[in-house]
Protein backbone atom coordinates (compact mmCIF):
# COMPACT_ATOMS: atom_id res chain seq x y z
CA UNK A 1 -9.46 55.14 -61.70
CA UNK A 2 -7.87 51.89 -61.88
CA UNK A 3 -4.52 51.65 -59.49
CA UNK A 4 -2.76 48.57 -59.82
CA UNK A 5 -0.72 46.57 -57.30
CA UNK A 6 1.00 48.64 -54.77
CA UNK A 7 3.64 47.24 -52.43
CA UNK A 8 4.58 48.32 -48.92
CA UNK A 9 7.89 50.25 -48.26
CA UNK A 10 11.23 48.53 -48.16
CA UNK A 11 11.57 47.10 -44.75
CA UNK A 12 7.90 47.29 -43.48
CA UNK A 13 6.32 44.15 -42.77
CA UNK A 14 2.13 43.41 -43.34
CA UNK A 15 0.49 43.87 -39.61
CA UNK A 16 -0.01 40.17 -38.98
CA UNK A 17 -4.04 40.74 -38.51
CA UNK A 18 -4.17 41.62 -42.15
CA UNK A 19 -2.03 38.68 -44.27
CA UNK A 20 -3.97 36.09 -45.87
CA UNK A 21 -4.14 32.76 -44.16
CA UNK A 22 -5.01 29.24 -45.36
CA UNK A 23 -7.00 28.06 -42.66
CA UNK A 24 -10.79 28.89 -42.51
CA UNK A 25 -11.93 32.20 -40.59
CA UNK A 26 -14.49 31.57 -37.75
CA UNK A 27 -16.49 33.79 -40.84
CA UNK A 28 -16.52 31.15 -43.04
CA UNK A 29 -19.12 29.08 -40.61
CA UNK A 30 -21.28 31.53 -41.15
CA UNK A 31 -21.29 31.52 -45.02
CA UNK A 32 -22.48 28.64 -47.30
CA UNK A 33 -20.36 26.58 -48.86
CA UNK A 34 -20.42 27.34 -52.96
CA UNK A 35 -17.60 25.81 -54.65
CA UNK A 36 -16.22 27.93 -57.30
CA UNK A 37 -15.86 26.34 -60.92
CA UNK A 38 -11.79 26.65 -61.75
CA UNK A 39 -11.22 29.71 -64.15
CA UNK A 40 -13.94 31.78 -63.18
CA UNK A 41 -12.84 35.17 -61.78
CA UNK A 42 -14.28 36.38 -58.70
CA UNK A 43 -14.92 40.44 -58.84
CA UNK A 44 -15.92 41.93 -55.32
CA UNK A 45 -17.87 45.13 -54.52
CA UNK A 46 -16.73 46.47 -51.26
CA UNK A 47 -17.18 49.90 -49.99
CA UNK A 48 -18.30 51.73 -46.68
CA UNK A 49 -21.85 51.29 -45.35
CA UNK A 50 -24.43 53.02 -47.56
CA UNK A 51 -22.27 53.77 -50.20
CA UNK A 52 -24.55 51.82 -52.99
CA UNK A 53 -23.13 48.73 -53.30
CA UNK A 54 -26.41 46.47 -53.58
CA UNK A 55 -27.86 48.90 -56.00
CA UNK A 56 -24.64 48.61 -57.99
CA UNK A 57 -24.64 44.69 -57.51
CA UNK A 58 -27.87 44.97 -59.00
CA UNK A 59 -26.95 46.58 -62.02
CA UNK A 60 -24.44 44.49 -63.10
CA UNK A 61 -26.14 40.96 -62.49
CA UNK A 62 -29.69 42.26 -63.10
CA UNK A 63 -30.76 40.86 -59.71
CA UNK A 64 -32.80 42.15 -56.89
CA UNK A 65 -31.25 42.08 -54.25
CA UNK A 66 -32.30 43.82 -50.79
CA UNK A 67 -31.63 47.48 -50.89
CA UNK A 68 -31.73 50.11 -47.78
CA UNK A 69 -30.64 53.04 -46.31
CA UNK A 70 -29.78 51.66 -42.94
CA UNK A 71 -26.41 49.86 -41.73
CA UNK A 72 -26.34 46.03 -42.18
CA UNK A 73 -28.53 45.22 -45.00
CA UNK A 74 -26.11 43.44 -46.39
CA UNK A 75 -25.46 41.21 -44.07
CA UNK A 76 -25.34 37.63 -46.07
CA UNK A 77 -23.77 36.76 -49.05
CA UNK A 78 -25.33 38.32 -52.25
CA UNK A 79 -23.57 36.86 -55.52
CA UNK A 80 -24.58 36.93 -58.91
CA UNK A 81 -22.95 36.54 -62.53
CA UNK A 82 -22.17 39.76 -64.69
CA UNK A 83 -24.20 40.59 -67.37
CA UNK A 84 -23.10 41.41 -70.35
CA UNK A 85 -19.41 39.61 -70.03
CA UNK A 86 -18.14 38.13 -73.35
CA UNK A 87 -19.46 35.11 -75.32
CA UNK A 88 -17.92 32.43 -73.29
CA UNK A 89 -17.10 34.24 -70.50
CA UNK A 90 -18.27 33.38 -66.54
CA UNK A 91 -17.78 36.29 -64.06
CA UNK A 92 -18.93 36.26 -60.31
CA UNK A 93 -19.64 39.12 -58.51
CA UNK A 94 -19.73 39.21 -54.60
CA UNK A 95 -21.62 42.07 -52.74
CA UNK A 96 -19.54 42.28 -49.63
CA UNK A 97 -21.21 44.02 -46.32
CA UNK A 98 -20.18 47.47 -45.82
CA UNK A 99 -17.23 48.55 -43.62
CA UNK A 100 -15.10 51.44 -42.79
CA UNK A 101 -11.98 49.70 -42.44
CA UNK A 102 -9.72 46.44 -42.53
CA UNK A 103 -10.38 46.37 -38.49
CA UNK A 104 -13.95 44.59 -38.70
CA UNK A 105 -16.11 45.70 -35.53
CA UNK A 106 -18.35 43.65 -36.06
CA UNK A 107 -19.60 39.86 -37.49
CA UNK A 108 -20.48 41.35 -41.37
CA UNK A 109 -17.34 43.39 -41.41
CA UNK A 110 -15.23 40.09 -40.65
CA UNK A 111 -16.83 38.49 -43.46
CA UNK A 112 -15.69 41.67 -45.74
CA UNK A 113 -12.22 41.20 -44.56
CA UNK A 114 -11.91 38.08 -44.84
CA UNK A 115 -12.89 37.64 -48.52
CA UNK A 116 -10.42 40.58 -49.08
CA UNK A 117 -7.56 38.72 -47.27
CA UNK A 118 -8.59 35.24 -49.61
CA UNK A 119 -9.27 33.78 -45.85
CA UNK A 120 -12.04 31.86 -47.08
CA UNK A 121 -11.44 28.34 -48.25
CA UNK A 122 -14.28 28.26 -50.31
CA UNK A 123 -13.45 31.61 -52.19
CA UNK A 124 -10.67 32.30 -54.99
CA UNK A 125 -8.69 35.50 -54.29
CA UNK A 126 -10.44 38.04 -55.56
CA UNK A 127 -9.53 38.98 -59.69
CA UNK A 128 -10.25 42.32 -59.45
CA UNK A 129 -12.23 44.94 -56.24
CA UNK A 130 -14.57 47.19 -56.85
CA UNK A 131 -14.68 50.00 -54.40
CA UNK A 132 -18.01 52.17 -54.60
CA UNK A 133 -17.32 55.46 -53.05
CA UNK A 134 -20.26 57.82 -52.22
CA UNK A 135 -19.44 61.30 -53.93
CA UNK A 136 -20.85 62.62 -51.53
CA UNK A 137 -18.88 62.13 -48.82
CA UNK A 138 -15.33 61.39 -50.47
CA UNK A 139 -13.57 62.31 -47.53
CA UNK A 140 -14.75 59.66 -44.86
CA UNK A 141 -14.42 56.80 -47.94
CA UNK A 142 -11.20 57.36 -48.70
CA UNK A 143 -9.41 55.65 -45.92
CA UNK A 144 -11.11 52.75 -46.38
CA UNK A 145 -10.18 52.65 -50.01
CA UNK A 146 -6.61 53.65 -49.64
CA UNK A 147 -6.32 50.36 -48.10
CA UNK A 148 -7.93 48.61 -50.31
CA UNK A 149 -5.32 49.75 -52.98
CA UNK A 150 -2.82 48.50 -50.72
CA UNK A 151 -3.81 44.91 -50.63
CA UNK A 152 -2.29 44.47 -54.16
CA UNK A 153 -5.29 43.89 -56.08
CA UNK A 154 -6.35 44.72 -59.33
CA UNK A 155 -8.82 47.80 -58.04
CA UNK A 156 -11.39 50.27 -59.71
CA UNK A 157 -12.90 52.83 -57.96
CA UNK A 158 -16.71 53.34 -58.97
CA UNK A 159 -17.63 57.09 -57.98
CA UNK A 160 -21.61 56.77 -56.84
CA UNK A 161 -24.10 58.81 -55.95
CA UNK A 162 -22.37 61.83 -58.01
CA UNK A 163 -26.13 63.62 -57.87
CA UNK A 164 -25.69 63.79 -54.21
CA UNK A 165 -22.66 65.39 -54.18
CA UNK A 166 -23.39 67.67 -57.15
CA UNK A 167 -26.83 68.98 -55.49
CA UNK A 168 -24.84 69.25 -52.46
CA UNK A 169 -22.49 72.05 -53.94
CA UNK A 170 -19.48 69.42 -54.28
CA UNK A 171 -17.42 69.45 -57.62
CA UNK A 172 -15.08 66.26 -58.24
CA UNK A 173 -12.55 66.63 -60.68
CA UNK A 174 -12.54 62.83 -61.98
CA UNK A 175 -9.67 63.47 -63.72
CA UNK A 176 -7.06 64.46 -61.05
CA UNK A 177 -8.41 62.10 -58.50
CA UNK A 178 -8.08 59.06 -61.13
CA UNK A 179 -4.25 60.81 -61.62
CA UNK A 180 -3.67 60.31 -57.55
């Protein structure tokens, strides 16, 4: 499923907690500083806690980082570059902490939101989010990346843990939800 841009309806306005801003987050502290070479997109994985981020992370990059079945393993920043990209071509990928929502509750969901709302001086705006959605529990995902969709990025939807949901007597039709 790959949405595109979405845009809000005529005379509704962005909540002011979720436009982008140009000064650094009280997040950005806690990160360290990597400047980003011009013309290399940044791709972020972002999803709810659990979901199988890292373990997708570390598919793409071919990097090890920390895996777990716990909340807040990823809890610093984990970036790699994509394997297999084109001759020539640089990719970054960024393995955000997990998160329910655009409301952070917490230190490593602020850090999420902020790289999604391009509040971080040292990151580009993101070329293009990944959302990994466990299968297996489509349902409680979904919120989170409805509103992901409605930032206005470039967005793909990565279905994971499709065993789970399959042993667990769960049937997604791909094809209709990639039609939503």
């Amino acid at each position: 499923m790959t949405p595109g841009p979405t845009s809000l309806p005529a005379g509704s306005a962005v909540p002011s907690h979720l436009t982008p801003r140009t000064e650094p987050s009280p997040a950005a502290a806690a990160q360290p500083s990597t400047k980003v070479p011009a013309g290399v997109p940044l791709v972020v994985l972002t999803g709810n806690p659990n979901c199988g981020k890292t373990t997708v992370f570390n598919a793409l990059t071919g990097l090890r980082a920390k895996v777990g079945n716990y909340a807040g393993v990823t809890v610093e920043r984990k970036e790699g570059r994509l394997q297999g990209a084109p001759p020539g071509m640089k990719v970054r990928l960024l393995d955000l902490p997990g998160t329910y929502s655009l409301s952070p509750q917490s230190l490593d969901e602020q850090i999420a939101r902020d790289v999604l709302l391009n509040r971080l001086a040292e990151l580009p705006a993101p070329a293009l989010v990944v959302v990994v959605v466990d299968a297996s529990n489509l349902q409680r995902n979904l919120y989170y990346t409805t509103q992901i969709i409605e930032l206005g990025y470039p967005t793909l939807i990565a279905l994971n843990m499709m065993d789970v949901a399959e042993a667990n007597g769960h049937h997604i039709h791909v094809e209709k939800l990639a039609e939503a």
